[in-house]
Protein backbone atom coordinates (compact mmCIF):
# COMPACT_ATOMS: atom_id res chain seq x y z
CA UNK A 1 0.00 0.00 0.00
CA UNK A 2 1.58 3.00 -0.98
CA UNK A 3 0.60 6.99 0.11
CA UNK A 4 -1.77 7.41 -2.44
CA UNK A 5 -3.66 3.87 -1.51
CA UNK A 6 -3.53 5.19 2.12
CA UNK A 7 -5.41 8.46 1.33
CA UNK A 8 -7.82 7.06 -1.03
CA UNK A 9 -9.12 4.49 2.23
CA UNK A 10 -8.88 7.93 4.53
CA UNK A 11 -10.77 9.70 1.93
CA UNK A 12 -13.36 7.11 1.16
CA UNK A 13 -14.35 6.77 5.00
CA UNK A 14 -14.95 10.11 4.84
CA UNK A 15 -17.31 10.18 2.21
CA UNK A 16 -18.97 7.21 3.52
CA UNK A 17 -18.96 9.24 6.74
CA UNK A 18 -20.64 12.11 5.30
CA UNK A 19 -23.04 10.56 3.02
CA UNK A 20 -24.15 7.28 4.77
CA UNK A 21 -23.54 8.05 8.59
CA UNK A 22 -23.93 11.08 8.87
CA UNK A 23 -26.88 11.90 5.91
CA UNK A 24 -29.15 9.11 6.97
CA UNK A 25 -28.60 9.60 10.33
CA UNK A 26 -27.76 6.67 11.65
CA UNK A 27 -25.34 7.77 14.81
CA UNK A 28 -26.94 10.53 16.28
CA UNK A 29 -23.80 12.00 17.85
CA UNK A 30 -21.74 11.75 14.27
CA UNK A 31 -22.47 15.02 12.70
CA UNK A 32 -21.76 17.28 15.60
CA UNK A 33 -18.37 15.32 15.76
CA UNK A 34 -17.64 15.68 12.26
CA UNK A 35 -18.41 18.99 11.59
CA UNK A 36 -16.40 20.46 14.08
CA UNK A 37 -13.46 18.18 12.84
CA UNK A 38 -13.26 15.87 15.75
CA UNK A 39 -12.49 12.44 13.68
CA UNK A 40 -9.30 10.91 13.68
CA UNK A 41 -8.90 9.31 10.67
CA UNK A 42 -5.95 6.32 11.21
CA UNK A 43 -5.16 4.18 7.83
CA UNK A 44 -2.82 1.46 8.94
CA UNK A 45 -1.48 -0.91 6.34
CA UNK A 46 -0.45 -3.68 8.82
CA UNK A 47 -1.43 -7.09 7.12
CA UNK A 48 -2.26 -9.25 10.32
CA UNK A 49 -4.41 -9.64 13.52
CA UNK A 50 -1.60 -9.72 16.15
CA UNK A 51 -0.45 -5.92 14.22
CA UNK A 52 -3.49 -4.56 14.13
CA UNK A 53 -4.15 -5.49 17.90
CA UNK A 54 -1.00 -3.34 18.46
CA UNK A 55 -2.21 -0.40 16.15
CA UNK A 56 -5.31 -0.83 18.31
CA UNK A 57 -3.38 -0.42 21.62
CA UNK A 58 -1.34 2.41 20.58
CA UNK A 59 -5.01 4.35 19.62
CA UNK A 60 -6.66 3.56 22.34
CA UNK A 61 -3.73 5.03 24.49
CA UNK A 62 -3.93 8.03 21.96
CA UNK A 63 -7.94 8.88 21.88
CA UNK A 64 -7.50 9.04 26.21
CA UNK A 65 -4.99 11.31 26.02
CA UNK A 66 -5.72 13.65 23.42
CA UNK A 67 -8.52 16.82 24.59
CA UNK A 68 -11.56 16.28 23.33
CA UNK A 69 -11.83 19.67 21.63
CA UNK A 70 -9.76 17.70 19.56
CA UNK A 71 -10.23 14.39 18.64
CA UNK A 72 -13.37 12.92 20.05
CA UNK A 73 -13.50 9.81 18.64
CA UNK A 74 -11.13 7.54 15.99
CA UNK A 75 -11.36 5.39 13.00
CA UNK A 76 -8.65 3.01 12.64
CA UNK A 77 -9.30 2.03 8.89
CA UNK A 78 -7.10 -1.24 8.13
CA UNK A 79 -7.61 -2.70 4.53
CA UNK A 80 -5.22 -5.44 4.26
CA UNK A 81 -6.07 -6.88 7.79
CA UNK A 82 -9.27 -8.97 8.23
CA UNK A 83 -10.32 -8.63 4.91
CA UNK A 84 -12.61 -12.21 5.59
CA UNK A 85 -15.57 -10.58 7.51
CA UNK A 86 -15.28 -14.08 9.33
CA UNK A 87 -11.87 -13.43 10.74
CA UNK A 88 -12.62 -9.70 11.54
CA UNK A 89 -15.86 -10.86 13.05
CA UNK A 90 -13.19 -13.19 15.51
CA UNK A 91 -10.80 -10.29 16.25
CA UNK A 92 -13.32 -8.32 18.35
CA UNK A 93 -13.20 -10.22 21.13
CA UNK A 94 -9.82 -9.95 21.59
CA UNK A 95 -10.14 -6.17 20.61
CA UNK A 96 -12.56 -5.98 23.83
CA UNK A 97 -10.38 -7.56 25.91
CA UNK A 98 -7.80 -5.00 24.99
CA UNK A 99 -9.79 -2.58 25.87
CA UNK A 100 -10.19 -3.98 29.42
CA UNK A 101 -6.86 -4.95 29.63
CA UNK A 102 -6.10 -1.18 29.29
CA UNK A 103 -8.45 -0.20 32.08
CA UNK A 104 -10.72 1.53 29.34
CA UNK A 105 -13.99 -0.71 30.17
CA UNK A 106 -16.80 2.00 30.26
CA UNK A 107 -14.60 4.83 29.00
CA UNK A 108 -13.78 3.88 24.90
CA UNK A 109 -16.09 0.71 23.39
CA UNK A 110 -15.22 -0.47 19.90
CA UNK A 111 -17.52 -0.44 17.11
CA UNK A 112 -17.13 -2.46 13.98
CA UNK A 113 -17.77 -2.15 10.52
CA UNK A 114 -16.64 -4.18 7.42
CA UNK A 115 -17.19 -4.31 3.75
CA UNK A 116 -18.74 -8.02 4.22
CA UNK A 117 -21.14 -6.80 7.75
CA UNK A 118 -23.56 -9.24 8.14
CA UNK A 119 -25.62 -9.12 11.70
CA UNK A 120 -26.55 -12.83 12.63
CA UNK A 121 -29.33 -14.58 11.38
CA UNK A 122 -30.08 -11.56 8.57
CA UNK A 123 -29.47 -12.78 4.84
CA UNK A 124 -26.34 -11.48 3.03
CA UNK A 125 -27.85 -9.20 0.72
CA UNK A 126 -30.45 -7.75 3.83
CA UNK A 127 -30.72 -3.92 3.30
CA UNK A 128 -29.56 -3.21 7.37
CA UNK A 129 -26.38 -5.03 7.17
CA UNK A 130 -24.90 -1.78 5.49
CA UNK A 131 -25.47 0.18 9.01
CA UNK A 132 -22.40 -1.37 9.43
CA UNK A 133 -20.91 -1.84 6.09
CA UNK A 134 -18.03 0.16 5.16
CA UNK A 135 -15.83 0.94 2.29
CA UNK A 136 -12.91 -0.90 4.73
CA UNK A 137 -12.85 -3.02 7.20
CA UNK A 138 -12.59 -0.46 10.25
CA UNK A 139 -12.62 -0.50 14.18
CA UNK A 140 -14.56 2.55 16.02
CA UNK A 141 -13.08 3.63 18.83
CA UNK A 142 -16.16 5.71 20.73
CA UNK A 143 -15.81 8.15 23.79
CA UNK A 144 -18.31 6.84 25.91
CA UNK A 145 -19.00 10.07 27.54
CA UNK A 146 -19.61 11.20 23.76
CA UNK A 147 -22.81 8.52 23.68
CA UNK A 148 -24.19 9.62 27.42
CA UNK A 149 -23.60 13.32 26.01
CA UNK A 150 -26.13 13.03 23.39
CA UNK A 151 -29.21 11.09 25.68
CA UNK A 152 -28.51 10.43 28.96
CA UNK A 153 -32.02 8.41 28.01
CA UNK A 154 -31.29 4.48 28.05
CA UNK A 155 -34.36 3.67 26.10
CA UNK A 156 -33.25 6.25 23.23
CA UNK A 157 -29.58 5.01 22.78
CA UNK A 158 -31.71 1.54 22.70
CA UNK A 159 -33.79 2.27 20.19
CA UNK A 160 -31.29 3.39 17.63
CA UNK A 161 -30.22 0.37 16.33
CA UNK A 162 -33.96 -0.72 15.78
CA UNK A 163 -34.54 3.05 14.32
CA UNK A 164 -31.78 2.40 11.48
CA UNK A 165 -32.88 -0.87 10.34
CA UNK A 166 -36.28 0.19 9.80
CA UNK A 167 -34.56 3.07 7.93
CA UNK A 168 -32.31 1.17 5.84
CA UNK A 169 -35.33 -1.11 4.74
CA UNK A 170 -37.52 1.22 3.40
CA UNK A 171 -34.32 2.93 1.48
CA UNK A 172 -33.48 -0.25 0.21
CA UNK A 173 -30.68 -2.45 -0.34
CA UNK A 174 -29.77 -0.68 -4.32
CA UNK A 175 -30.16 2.87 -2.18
CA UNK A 176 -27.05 1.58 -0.04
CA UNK A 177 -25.43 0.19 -2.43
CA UNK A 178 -25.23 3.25 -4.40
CA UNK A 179 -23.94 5.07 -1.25
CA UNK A 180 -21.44 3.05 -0.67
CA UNK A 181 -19.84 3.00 -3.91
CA UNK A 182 -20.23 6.75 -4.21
CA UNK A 183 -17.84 6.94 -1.18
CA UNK A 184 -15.63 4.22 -2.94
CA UNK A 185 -16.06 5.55 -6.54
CA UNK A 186 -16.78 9.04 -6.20
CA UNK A 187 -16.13 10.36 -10.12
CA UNK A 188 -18.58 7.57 -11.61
């Protein structure tokens, strides 16, 4: 992966951010983050799980130190790592108990998304698998203050996941599609 490979994935996720995350909605804390500039965008081009897990460390470390005003939350974007949604889906255990391991439990969660996202028992092709499907396979790192922030209301936060797949199904499964390819393939 050379420099131009690494800011094409940076600048795809930020598309996708824009116009799939933060146009439909689907985090309600996203927009006020990226407008004011608050997402660290991290491209790694490590190749394997045991690398990554140390990219993963090293951010974590990062997002706790750094103000707020500044970086509120992080996307590690990793294309050549855990490509197989399979093996990705496996690391995030392990990426949990790094985050425990770390004494971050209750201050950073992880939240994944992947090219291949497929929540369990949903069909491949099901139109709310892309409210987690990405142009790369990528690991959220989330302030959790960030989520109380936005609704202290339990029932709210709750609801959101429920709230996007209705969304997603009645845009449809071509409507995504076509979203996430304009964030991959932005001149066609």
């Amino acid at each position: 992966m050379d420099e131009r490979d690494v800011q094409a994935a940076a600048d795809a996720t930020r598309r996708w951010v824009a116009g799939v995350v933060v146009d439909l909605n689907l985090c309600p804390f996203a927009r006020r983050v990226n407008d004011a500039g608050r997402v660290r965008y991290v491209v790694t081009t490590v190749s394997d799980s045991d690398a990554l897990l140390s990219v993963l460390g090293d951010e974590l470390r990062a997002l706790v130190a750094a103000p707020r005003a500044e970086v509120e939350t992080t996307l590690i974007i990793h294309p050549r790592a855990l490509r197989d949604f399979d093996e990705y889906n496996e690391f995030l255990p392990e990426a949990d108990r790094l985050v425990h391991r770390l004494g971050l439990r209750g201050v950073i969660q992880v939240a994944s998304f992947h090219p291949e996202y497929q929540f369990a028992d949903t069909p491949a092709d099901a139109a709310e698998n892309y409210t987690n499907r990405s142009p790369h396979p990528m690991l959220h790192l989330l302030r959790e203050v960030s989520i109380t922030e936005v609704s202290g209301d339990t029932d709210f936060l709750d609801s959101i996941p429920q709230r996007n797949i209705d969304a997603l199904r009645k845009l449809g499964r071509a409507a995504m599609i076509a979203r996430l390819r304009a964030a991959t393939h932005p001149a066609e």
